[in-house]
Protein backbone atom coordinates (compact mmCIF):
# COMPACT_ATOMS: atom_id res chain seq x y z
CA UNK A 1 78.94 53.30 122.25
CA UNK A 2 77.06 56.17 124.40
CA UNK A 3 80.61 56.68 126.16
CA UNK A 4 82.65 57.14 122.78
CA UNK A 5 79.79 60.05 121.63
CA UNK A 6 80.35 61.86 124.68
CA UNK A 7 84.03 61.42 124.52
CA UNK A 8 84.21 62.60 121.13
CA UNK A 9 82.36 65.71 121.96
CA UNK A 10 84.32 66.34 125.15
CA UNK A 11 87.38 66.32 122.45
CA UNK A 12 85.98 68.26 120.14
CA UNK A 13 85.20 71.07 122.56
CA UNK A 14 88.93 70.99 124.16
CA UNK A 15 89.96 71.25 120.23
CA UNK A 16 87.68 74.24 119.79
CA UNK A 17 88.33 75.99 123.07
CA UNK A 18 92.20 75.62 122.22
CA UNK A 19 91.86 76.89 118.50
CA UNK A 20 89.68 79.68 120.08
CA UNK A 21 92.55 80.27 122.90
CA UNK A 22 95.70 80.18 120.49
CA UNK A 23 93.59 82.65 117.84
CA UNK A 24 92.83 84.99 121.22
CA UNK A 25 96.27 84.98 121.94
CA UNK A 26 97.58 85.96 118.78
CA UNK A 27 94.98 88.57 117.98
CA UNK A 28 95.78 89.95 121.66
CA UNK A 29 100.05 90.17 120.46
CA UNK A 30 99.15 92.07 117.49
CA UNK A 31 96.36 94.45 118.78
CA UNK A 32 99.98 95.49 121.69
CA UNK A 33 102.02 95.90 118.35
CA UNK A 34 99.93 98.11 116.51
CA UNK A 35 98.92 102.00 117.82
CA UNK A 36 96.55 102.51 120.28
CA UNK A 37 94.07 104.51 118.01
CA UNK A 38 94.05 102.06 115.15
CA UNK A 39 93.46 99.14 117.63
CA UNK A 40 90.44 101.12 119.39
CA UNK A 41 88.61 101.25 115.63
CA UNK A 42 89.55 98.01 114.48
CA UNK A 43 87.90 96.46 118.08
CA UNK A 44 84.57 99.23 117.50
CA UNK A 45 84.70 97.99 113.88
CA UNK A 46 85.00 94.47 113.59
CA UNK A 47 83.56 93.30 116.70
CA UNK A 48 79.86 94.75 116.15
CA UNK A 49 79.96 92.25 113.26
CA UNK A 50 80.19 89.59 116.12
CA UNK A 51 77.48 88.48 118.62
CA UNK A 52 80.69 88.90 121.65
CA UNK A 53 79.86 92.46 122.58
CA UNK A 54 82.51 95.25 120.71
CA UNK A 55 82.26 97.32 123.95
CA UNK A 56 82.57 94.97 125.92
CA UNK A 57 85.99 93.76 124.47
CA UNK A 58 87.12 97.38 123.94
CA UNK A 59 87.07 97.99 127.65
CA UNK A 60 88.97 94.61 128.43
CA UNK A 61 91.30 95.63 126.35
CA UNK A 62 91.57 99.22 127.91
CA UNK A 63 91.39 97.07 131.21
CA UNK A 64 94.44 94.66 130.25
CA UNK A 65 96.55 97.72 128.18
CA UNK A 66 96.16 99.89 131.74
CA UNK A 67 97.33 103.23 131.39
CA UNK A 68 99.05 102.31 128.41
CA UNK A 69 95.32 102.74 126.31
CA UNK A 70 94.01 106.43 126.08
CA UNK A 71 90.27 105.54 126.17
CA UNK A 72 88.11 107.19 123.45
CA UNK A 73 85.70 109.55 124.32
CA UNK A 74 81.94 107.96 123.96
CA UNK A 75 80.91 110.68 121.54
CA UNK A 76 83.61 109.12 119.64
CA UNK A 77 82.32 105.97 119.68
CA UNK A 78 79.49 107.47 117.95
CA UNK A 79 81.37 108.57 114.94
CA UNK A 80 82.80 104.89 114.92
CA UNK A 81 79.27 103.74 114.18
CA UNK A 82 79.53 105.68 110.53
CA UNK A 83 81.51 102.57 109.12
CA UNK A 84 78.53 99.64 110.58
CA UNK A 85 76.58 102.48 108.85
CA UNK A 86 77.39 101.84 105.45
CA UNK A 87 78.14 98.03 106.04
CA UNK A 88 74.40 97.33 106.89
CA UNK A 89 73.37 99.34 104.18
CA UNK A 90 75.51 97.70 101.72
CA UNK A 91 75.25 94.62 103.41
CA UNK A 92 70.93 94.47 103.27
CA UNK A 93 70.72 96.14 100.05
CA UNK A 94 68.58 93.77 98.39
CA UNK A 95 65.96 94.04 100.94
CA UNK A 96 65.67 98.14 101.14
CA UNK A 97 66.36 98.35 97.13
CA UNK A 98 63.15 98.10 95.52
CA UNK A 99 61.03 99.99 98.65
CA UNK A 100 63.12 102.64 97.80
CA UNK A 101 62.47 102.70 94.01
CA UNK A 102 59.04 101.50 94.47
CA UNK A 103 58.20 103.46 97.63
CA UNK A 104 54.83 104.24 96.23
CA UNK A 105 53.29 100.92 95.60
CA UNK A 106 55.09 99.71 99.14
CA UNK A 107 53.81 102.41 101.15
CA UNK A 108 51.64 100.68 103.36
CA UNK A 109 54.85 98.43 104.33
CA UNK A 110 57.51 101.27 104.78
CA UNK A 111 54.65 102.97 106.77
CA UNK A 112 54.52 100.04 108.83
CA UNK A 113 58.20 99.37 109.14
CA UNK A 114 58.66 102.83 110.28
CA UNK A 115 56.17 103.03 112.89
CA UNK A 116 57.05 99.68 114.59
CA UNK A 117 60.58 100.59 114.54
CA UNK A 118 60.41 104.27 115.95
CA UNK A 119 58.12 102.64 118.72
CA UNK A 120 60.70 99.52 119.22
CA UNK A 121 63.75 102.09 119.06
CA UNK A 122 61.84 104.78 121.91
CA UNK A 123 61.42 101.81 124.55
CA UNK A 124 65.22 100.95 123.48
CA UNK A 125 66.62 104.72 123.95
CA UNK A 126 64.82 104.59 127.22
CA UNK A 127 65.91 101.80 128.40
CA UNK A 128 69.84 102.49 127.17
CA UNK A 129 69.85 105.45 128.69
CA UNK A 130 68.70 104.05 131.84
CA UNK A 131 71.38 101.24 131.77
CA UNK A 132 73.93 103.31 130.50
CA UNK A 133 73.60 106.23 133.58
CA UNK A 134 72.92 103.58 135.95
CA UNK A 135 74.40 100.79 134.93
CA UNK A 136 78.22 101.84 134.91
CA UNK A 137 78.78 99.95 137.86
CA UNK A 138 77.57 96.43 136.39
CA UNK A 139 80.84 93.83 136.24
CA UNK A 140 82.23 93.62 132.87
CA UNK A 141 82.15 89.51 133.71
CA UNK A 142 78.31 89.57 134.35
CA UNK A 143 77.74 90.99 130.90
CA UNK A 144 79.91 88.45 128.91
CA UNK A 145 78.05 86.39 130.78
CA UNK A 146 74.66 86.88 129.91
CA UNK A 147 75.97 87.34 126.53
CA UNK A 148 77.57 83.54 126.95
CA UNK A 149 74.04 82.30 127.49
CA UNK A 150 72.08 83.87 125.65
CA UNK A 151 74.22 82.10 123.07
CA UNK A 152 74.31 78.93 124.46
CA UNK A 153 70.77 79.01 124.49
CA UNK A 154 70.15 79.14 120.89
CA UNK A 155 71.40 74.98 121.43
CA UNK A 156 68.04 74.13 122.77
CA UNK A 157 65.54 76.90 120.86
CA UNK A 158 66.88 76.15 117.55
CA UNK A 159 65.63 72.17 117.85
CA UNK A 160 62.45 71.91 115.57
CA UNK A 161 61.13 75.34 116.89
CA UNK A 162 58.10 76.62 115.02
CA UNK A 163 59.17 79.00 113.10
CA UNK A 164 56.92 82.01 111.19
CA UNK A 165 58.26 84.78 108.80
CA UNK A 166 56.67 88.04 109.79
CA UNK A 167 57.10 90.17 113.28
CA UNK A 168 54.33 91.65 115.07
CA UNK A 169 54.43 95.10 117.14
CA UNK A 170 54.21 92.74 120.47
CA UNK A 171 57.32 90.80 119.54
CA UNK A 172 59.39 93.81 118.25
CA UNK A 173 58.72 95.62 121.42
CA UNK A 174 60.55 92.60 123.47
CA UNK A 175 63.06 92.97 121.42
CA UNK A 176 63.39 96.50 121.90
CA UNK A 177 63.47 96.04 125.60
CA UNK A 178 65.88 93.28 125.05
CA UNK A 179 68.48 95.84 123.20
CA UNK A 180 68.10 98.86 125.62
CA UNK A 181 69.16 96.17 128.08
CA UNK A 182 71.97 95.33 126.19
CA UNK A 183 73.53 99.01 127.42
CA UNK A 184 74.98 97.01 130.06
CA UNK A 185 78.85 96.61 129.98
CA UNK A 186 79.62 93.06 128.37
CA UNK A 187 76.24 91.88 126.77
CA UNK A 188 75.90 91.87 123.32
CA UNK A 189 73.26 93.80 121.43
CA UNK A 190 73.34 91.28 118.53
CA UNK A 191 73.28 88.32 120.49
CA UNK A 192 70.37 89.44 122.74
CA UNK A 193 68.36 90.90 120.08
CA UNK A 194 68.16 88.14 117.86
CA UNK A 195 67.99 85.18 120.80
CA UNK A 196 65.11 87.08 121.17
CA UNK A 197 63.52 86.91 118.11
CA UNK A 198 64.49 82.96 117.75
CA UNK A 199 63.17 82.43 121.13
CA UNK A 200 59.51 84.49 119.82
CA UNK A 201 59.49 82.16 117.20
CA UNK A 202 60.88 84.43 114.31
CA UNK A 203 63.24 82.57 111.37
CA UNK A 204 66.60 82.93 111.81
CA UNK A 205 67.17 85.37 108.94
CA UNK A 206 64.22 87.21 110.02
CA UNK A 207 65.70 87.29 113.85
CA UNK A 208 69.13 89.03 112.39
CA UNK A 209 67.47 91.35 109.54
CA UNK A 210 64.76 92.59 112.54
CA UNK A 211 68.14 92.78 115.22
CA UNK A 212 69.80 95.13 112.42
CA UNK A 213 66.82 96.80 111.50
CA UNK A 214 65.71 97.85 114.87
CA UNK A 215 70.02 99.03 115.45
CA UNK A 216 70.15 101.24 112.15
CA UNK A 217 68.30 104.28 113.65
CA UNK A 218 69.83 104.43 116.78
CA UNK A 219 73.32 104.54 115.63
CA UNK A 220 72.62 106.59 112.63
CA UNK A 221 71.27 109.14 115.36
CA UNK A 222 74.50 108.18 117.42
CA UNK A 223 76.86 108.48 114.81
CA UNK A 224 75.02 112.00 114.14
CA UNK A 225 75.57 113.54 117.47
CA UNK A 226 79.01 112.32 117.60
CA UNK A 227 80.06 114.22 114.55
CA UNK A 228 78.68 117.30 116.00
CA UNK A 229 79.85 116.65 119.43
CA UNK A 230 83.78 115.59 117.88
CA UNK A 231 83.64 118.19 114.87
CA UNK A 232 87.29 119.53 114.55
CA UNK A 233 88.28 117.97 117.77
CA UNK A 234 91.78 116.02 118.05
CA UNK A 235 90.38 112.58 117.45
CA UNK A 236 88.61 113.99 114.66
CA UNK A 237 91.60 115.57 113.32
CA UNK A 238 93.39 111.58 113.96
CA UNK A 239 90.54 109.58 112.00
CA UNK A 240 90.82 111.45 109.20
CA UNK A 241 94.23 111.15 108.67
CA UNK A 242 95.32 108.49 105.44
CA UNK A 243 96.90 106.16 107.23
CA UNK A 244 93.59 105.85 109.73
CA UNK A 245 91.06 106.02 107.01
CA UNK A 246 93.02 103.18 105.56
CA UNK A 247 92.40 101.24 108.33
CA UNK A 248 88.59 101.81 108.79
CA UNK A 249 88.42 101.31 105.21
CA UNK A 250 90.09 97.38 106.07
CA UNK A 251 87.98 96.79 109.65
CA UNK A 252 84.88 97.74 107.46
CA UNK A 253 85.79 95.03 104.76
CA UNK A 254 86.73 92.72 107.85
CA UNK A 255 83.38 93.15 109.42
CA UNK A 256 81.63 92.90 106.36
CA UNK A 257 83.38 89.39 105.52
CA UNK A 258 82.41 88.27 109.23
CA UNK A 259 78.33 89.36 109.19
CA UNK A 260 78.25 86.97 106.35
CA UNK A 261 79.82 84.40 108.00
CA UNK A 262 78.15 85.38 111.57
CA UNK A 263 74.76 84.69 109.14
CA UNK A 264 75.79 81.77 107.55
CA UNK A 265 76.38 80.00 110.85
CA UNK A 266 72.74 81.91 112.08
CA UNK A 267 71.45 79.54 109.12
CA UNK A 268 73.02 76.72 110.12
CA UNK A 269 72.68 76.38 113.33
CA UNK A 270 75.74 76.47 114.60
CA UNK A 271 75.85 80.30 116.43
CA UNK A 272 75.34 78.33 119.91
CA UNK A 273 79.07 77.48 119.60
CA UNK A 274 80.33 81.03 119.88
CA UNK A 275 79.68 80.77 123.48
CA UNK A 276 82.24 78.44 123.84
CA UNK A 277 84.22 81.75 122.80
CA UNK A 278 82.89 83.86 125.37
CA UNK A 279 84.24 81.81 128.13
CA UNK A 280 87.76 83.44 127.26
CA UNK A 281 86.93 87.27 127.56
CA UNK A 282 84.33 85.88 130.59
CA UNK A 283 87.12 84.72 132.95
CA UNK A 284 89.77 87.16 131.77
CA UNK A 285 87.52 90.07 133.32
CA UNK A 286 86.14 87.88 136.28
CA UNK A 287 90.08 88.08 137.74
CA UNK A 288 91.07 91.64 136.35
């Protein structure tokens, strides 16, 4: 009996790593059909609704297209941050809604959301600028790695784990260490981040709505500097063309749909199995 429940696991695994495969492989045919720019914003886009690192999978892809893929400027990147922008807006609207029309009688609590996250996004600047400067040199394999499991982890901590609602300044801190880290090439800011808060003992809706919380500054200031930086530059001048802002206006719906269902499975349980994922982009950039 003990042999047929690991067999049908072991089966179910080589079905999921399969379906996984065959869905890589197809998304990997159409990103070569489609033009180079569109693909770059669709991968910046849709994959920072994923806990699989966007970066990450933007620089295999520069990695497998060769010289083939003109590489974005990182200033760039920044402006590609404007769409995850409005997304988490849209997306946690209930939740910022009535502070904002009720700001007075929740003062004391935006007060105290603010300072907690301007302290847990200065230790995370710090620390991404330190791992971004330093850290170029980092294998793209080590970070899907970590990323891998980090996921993988969540198997064990999400077993009966105490869980309690509310984050204190100690706990938000680690996690803002835990997403300047996350600078690296290949490990996933919202995989790290809200391990993190599982593994402190935070809910799992509290774990993603602290990850996204503690993100929102940092790429609003990103996406910021990028439009100053890329103001009436050439890539500029390309995103705002109709056929581009068509597609950012389809990755944003795309990443949209996926948060929810990147939460859903958060709810259930069930994020652990996205490792199982990362083994693909893992041993793709171990051999490139």
């Amino acid at each position: 009996m003990r042999n047929k429940k690991y067999a049908s696991r072991a089966l179910r695994l080589v079905h999921a790593f399969t379906y996984a495969l065959l869905c890589y492989t197809i998304f990997c045919y159409l990103v070569y059909a489609a033009p180079m720019l569109l693909v770059q914003v669709f991968l910046q886009i849709i994959f920072e609704s994923i806990p699989v690192s966007s970066s990450g999978h933007l620089m295999l892809w520069q990695r497998l297209m060769g010289s083939a893929a003109a590489p974005l400027s990182s200033t760039c990147h920044y402006v590609l941050h404007g769409p995850t922008l409005l997304l988490l807006v849209c997306y946690f609207r209930a939740a910022w809604v009535p502070l904002l029309l009720h700001c007075w009688r929740y003062r004391c609590i935006i007060v105290r959301m603010t300072a907690f996250c301007a302290l847990t996004d200065t230790v995370s600047a710090i620390l991404y600028t330190l791992a971004h400067h330093y850290g170029a040199s980092f294998p793209l394999w080590a970070g899907f790695l970590v990323t891998m499991l980090a996921l993988f982890s969540l198997h064990s901590v999400e077993r009966g784990h105490v869980v309690r609602r509310q984050a204190t300044l100690r706990e938000l801190l680690i996690i803002g260490v835990v997403q300047g880290i996350a600078g690296l090439p290949g490990v996933s800011r919202l995989a790290t981040t809200y391990v993190a808060g599982r593994w402190l003992g935070l809910s799992a809706y509290k774990s993603f709505s602290v990850s996204c919380m503690v993100q929102w500054p940092l790429i609003a200031g990103g996406f910021m500097y990028g439009v100053w930086k890329e103001y009436g530059s050439q890539h500029c001048v390309d995103l705002l063309q109709g056929w581009m802002l068509l597609g950012l206006l389809g990755a944003t719906v795309v990443a949209y749909v996926l948060l929810w269902v990147v939460q859903g499975c958060m709810e259930r349980n069930t994020l652990w199995r996205l490792s199982y994922y990362m083994l693909i982009p893992f041993v793709i950039a171990l051999f490139l």
